[in-house]
N, C-alpha and C. Protein backbone atom coordinates (compact mmCIF):
# COMPACT_ATOMS: atom_id res chain seq x y z
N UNK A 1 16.69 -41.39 55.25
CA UNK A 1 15.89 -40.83 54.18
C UNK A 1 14.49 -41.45 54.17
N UNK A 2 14.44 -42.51 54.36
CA UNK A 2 13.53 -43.71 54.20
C UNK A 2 12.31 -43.11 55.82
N UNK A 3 13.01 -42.91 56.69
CA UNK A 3 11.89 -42.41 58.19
C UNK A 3 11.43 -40.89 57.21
N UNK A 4 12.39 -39.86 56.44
CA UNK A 4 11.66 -39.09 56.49
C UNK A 4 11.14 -38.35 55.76
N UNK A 5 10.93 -39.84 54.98
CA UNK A 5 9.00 -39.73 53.44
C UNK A 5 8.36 -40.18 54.13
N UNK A 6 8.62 -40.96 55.40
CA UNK A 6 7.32 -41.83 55.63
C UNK A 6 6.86 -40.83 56.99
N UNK A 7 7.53 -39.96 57.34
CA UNK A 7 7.20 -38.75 58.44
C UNK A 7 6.23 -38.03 57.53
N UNK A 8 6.60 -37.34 56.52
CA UNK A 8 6.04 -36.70 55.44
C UNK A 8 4.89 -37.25 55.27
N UNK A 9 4.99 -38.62 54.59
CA UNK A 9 3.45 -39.30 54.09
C UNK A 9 2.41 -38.78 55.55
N UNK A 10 3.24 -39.07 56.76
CA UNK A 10 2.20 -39.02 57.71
C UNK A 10 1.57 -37.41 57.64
N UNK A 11 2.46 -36.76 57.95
CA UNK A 11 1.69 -35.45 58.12
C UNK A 11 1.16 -34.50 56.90
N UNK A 12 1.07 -35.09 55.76
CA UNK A 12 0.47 -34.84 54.85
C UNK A 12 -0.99 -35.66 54.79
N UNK A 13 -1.29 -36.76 55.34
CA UNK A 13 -2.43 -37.53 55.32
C UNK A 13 -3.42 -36.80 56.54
N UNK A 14 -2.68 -36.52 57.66
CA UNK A 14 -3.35 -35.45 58.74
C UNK A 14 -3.62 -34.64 58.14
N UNK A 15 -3.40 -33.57 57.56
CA UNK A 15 -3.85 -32.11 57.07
C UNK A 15 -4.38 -32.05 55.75
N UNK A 16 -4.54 -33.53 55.11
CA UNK A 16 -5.60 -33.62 53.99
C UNK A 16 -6.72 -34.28 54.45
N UNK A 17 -7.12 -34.86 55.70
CA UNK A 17 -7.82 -35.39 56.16
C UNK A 17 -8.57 -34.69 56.79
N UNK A 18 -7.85 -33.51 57.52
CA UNK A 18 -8.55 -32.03 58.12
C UNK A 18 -9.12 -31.40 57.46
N UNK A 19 -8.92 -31.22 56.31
CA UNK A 19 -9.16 -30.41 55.63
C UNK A 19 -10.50 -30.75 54.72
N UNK A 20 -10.30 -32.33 54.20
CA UNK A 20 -11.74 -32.77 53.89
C UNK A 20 -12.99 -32.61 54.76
N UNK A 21 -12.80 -32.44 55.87
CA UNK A 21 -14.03 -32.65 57.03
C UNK A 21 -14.18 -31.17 56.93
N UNK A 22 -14.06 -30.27 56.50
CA UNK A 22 -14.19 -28.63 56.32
C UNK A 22 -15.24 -28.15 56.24
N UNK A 23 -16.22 -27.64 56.32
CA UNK A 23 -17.38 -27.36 55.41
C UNK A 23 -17.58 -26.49 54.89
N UNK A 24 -18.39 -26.04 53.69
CA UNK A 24 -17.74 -25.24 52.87
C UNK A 24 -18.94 -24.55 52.39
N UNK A 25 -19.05 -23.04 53.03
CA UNK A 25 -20.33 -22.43 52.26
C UNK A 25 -20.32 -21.79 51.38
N UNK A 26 -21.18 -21.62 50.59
CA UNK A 26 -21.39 -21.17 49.30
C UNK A 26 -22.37 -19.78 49.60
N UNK A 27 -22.49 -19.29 48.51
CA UNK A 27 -23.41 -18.03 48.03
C UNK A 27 -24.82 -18.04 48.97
N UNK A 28 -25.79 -17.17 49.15
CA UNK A 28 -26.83 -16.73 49.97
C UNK A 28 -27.91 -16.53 48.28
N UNK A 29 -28.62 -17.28 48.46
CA UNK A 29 -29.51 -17.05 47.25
C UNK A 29 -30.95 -16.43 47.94
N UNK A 30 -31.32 -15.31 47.82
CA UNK A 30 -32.47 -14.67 48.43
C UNK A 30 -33.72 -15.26 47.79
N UNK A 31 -35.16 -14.98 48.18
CA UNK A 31 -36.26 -15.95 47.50
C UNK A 31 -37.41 -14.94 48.16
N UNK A 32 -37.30 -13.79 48.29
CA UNK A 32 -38.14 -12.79 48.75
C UNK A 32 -38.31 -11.41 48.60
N UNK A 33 -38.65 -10.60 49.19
CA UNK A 33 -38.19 -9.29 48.54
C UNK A 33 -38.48 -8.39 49.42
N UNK A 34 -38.13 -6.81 49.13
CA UNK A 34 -38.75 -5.75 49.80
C UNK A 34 -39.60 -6.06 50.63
N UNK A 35 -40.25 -5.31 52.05
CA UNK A 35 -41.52 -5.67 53.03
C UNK A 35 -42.12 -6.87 52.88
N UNK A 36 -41.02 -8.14 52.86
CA UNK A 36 -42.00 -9.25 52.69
C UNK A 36 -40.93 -10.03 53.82
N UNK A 37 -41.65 -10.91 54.87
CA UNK A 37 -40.23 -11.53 55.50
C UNK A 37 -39.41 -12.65 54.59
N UNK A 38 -38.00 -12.43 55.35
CA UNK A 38 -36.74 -12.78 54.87
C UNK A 38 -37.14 -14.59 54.17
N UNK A 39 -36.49 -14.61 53.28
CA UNK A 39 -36.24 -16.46 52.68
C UNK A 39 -35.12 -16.45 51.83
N UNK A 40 -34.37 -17.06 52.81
CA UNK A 40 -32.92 -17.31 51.53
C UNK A 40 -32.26 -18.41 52.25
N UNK A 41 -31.56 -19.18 51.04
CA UNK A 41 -30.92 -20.10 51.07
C UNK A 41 -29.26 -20.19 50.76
N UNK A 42 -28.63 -20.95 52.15
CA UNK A 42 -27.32 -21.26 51.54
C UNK A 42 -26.82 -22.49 51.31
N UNK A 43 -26.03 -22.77 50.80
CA UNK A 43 -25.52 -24.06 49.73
C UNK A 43 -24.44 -24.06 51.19
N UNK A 44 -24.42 -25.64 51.57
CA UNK A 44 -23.34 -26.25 52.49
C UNK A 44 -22.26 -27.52 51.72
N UNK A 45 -21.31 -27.13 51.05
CA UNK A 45 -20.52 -28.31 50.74
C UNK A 45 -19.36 -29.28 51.79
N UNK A 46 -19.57 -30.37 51.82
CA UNK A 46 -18.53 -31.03 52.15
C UNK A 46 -19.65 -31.63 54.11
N UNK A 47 -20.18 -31.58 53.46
CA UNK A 47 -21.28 -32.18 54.70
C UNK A 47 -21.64 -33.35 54.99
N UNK A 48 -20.84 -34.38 54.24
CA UNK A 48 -21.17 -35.68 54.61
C UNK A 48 -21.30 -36.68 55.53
N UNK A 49 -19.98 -36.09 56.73
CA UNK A 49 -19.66 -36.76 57.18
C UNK A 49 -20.48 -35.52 58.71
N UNK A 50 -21.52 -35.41 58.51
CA UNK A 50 -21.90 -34.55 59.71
C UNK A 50 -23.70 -34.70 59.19
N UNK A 51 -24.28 -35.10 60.29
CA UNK A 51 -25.89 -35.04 60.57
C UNK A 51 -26.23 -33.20 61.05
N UNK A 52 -27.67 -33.51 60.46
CA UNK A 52 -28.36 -31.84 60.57
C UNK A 52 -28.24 -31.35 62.18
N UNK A 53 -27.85 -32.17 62.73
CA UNK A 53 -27.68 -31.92 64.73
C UNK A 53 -26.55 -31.40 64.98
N UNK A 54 -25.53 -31.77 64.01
CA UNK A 54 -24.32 -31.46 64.47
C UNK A 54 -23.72 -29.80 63.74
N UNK A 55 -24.75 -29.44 63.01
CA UNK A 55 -24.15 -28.45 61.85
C UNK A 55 -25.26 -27.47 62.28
N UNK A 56 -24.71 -26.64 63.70
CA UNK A 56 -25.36 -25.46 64.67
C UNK A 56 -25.13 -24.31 63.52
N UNK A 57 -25.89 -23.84 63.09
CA UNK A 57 -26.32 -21.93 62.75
C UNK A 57 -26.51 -21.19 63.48
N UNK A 58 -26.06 -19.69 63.78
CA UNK A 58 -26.88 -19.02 64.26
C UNK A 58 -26.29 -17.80 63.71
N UNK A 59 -26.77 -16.59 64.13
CA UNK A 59 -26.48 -14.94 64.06
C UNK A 59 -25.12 -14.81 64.59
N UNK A 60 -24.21 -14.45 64.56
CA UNK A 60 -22.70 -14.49 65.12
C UNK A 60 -23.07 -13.24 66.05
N UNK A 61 -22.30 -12.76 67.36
CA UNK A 61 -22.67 -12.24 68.16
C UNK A 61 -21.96 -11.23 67.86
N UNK A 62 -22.53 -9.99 69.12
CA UNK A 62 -22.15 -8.17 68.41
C UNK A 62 -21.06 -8.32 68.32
N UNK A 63 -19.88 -8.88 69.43
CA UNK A 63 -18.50 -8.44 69.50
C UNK A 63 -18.02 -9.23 67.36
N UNK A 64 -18.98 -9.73 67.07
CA UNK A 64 -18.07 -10.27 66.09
C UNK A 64 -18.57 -9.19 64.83
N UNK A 65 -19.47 -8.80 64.92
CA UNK A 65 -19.77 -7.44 64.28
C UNK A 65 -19.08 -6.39 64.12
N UNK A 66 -18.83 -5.90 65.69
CA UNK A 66 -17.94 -4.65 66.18
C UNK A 66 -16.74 -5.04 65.15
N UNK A 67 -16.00 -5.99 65.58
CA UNK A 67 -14.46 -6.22 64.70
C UNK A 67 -14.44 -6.53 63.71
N UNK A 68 -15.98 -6.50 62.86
CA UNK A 68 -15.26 -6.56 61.17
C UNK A 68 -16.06 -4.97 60.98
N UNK A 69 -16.56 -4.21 61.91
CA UNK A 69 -16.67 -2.77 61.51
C UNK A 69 -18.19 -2.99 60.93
N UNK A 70 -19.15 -3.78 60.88
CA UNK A 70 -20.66 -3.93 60.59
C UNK A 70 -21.22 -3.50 61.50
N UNK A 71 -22.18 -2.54 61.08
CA UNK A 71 -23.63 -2.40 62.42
C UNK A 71 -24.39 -3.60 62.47
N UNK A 72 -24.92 -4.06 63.75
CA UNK A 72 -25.67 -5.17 64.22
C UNK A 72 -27.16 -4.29 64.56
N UNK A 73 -27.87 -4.35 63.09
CA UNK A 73 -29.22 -4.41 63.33
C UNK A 73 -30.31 -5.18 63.94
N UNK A 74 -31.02 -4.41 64.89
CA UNK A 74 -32.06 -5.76 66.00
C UNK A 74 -32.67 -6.59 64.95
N UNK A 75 -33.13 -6.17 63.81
CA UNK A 75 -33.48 -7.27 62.55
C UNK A 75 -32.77 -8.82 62.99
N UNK A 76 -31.51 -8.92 62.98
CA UNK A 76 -31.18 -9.59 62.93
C UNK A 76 -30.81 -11.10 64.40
N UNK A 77 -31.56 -10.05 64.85
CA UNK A 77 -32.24 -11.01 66.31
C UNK A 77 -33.26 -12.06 66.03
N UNK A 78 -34.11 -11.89 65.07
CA UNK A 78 -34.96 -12.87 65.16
C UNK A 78 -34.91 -13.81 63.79
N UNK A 79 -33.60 -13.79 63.10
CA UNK A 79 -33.67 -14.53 62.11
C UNK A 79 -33.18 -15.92 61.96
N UNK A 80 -33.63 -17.25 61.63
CA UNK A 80 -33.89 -18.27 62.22
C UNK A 80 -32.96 -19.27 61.24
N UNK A 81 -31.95 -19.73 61.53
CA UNK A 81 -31.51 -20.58 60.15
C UNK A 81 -32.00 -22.32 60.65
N UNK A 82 -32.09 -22.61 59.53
CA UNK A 82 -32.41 -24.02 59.19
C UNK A 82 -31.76 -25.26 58.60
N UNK A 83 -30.79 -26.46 59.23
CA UNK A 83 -29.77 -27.01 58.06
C UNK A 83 -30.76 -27.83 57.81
N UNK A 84 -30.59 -28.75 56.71
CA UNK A 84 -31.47 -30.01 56.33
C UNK A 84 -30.70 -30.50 54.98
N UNK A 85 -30.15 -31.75 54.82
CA UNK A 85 -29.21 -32.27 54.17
C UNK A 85 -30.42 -32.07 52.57
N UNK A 86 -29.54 -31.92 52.05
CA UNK A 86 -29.97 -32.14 50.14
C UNK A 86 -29.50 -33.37 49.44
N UNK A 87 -28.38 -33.68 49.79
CA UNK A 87 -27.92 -34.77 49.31
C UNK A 87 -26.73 -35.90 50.11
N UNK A 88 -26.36 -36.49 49.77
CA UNK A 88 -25.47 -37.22 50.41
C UNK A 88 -23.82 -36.42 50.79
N UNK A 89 -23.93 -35.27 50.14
CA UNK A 89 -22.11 -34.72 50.43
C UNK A 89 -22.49 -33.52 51.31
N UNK A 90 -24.23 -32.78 50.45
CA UNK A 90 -24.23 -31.51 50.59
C UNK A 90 -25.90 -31.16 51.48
N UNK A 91 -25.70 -29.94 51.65
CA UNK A 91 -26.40 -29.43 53.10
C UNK A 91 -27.23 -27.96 52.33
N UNK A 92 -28.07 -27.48 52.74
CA UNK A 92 -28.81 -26.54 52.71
C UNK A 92 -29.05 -25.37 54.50
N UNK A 93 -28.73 -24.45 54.76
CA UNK A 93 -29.33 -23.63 55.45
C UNK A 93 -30.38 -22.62 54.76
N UNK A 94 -31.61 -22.58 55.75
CA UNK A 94 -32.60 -22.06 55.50
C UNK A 94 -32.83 -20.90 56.14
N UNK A 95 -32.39 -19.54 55.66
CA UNK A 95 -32.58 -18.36 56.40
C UNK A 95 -33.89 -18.01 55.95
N UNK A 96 -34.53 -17.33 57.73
CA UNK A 96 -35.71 -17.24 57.20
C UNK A 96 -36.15 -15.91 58.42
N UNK A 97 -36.98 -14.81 58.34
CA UNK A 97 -37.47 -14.35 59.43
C UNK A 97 -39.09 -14.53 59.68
N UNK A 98 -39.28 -13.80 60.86
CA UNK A 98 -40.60 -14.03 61.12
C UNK A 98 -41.27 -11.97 60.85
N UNK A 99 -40.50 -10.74 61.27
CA UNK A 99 -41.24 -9.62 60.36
C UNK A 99 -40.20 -9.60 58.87
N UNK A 100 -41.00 -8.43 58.17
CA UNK A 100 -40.59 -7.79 56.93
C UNK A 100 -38.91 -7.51 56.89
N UNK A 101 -38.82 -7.63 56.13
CA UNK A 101 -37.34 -6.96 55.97
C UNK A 101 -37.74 -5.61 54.90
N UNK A 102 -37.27 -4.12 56.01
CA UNK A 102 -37.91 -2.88 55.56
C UNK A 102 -36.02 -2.48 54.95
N UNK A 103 -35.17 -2.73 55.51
CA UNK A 103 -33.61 -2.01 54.82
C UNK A 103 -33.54 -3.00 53.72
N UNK A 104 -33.17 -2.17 52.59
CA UNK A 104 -33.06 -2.85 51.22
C UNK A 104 -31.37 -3.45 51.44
N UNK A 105 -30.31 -3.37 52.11
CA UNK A 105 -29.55 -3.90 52.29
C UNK A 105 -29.18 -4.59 53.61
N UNK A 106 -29.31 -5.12 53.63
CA UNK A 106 -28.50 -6.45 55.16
C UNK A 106 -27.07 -7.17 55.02
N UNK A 107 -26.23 -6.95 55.83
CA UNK A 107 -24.91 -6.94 55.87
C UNK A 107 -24.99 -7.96 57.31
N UNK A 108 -24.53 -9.11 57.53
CA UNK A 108 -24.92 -10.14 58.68
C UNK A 108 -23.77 -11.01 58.47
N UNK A 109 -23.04 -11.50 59.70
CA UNK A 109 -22.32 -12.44 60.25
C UNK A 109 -22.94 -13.72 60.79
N UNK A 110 -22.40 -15.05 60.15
CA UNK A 110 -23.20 -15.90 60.41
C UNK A 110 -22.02 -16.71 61.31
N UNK A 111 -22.79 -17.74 61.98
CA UNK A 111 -21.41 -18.60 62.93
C UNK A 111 -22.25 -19.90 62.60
N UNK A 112 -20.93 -20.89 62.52
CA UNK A 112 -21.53 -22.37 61.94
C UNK A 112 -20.26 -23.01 63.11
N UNK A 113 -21.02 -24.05 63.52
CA UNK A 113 -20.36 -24.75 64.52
C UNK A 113 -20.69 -26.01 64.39
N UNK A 114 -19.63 -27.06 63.98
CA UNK A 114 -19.62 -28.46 64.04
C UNK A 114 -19.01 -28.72 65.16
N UNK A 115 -18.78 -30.31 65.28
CA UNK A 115 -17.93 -30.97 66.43
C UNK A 115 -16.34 -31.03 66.42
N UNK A 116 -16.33 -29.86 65.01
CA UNK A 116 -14.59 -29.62 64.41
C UNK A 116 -14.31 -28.27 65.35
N UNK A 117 -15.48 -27.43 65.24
CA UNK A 117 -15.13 -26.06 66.04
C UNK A 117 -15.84 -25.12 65.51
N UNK A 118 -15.51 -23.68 65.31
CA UNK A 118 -16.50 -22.69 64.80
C UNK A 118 -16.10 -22.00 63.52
N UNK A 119 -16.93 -21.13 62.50
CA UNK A 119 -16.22 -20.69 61.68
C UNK A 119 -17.35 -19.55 61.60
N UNK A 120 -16.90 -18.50 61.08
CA UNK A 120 -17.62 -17.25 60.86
C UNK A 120 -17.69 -16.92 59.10
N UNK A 121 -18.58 -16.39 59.16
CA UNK A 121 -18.79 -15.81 57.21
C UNK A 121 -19.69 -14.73 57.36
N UNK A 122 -19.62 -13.64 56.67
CA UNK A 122 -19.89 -12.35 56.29
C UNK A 122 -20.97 -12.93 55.00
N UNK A 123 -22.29 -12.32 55.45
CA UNK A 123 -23.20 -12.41 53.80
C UNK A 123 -23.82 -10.70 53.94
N UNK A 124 -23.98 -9.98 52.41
CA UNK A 124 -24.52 -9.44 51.97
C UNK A 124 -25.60 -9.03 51.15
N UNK A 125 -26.58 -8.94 51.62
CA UNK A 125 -27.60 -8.95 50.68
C UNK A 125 -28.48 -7.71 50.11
N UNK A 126 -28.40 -7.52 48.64
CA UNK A 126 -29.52 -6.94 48.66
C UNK A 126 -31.01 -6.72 48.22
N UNK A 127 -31.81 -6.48 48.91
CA UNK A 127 -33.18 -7.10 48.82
C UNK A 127 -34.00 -5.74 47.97
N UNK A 128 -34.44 -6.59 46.90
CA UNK A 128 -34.96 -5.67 45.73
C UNK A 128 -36.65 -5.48 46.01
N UNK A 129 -37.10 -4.75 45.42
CA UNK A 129 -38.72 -4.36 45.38
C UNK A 129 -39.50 -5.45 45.05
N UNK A 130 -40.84 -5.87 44.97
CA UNK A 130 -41.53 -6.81 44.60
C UNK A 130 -41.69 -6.91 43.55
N UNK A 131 -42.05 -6.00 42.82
CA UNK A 131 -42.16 -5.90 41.21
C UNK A 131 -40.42 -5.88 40.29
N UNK A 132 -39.45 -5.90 41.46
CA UNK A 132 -38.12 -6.02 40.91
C UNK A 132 -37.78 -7.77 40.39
N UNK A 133 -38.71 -8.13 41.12
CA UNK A 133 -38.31 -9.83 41.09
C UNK A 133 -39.25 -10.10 40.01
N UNK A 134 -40.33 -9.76 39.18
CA UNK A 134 -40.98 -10.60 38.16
C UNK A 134 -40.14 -10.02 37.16
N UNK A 135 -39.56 -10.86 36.32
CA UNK A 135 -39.08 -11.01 35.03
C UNK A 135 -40.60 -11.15 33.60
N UNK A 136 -40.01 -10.33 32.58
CA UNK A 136 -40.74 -9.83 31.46
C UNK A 136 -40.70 -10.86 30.79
């Protein structure tokens, strides 16, 4: 009985230990608008134990498009993410382009790759008029 809590303790300390090193994204907060190029930010939790070198962004590739059924707009060729730590746990990516963003909606697969492995996330956005963003 006694080997097998202490089997248990073990493989419960592995897969809570995995699981802390996770990283964990949050929401896409946009900071731009209609015909203006792209600026938005995402929230990275659980980033502590990983430097801005090790926490790769990029555009996830067509085949990963094709299989969740999204069109892969060329837009999304030149859009540039950015990590840069915020705090001691947590992380910031900086989506950003270099033209306008003319489709009021963008539907994009992102791929994040640490030294744990890869993970994919689906963001949606939709990008409002210029005069939609000043508040009265």
């Amino acid at each position: 009985m006694k080997k097998f809590f202490c089997a248990l303790l073990f493989y419960v300390s592995i897969l809570t230990s995995t699981v802390a090193n996770a990283l964990s994204l949050g929401e896409i907060h946009i900071e731009s608008a209609l015909n203006q190029a792209l600026r938005a930010s995402i929230q990275i939790g659980n980033a502590e134990n990983f430097n801005d070198e090790e926490i790769v962004v990029r555009i996830a590739e067509k085949q990963q498009f094709k299989k969740a059924g999204i069109e892969y707009l060329h837009f999304y060729k030149q859009l540039k993410f950015i990590v840069s730590k915020t705090s001691k746990n947590g992380a910031v990516i900086k989506v950003v382009s270099h033209d306008a963003v003319i489709e009021p909606f963008l539907n994009f697969i992102i791929e994040v790759r640490t030294p744990q492995g890869r993970s994919y996330k689906q963001y949606t956005l939709l990008v409002e008029p210029k005069n939609a963003l000043i508040k009265p």
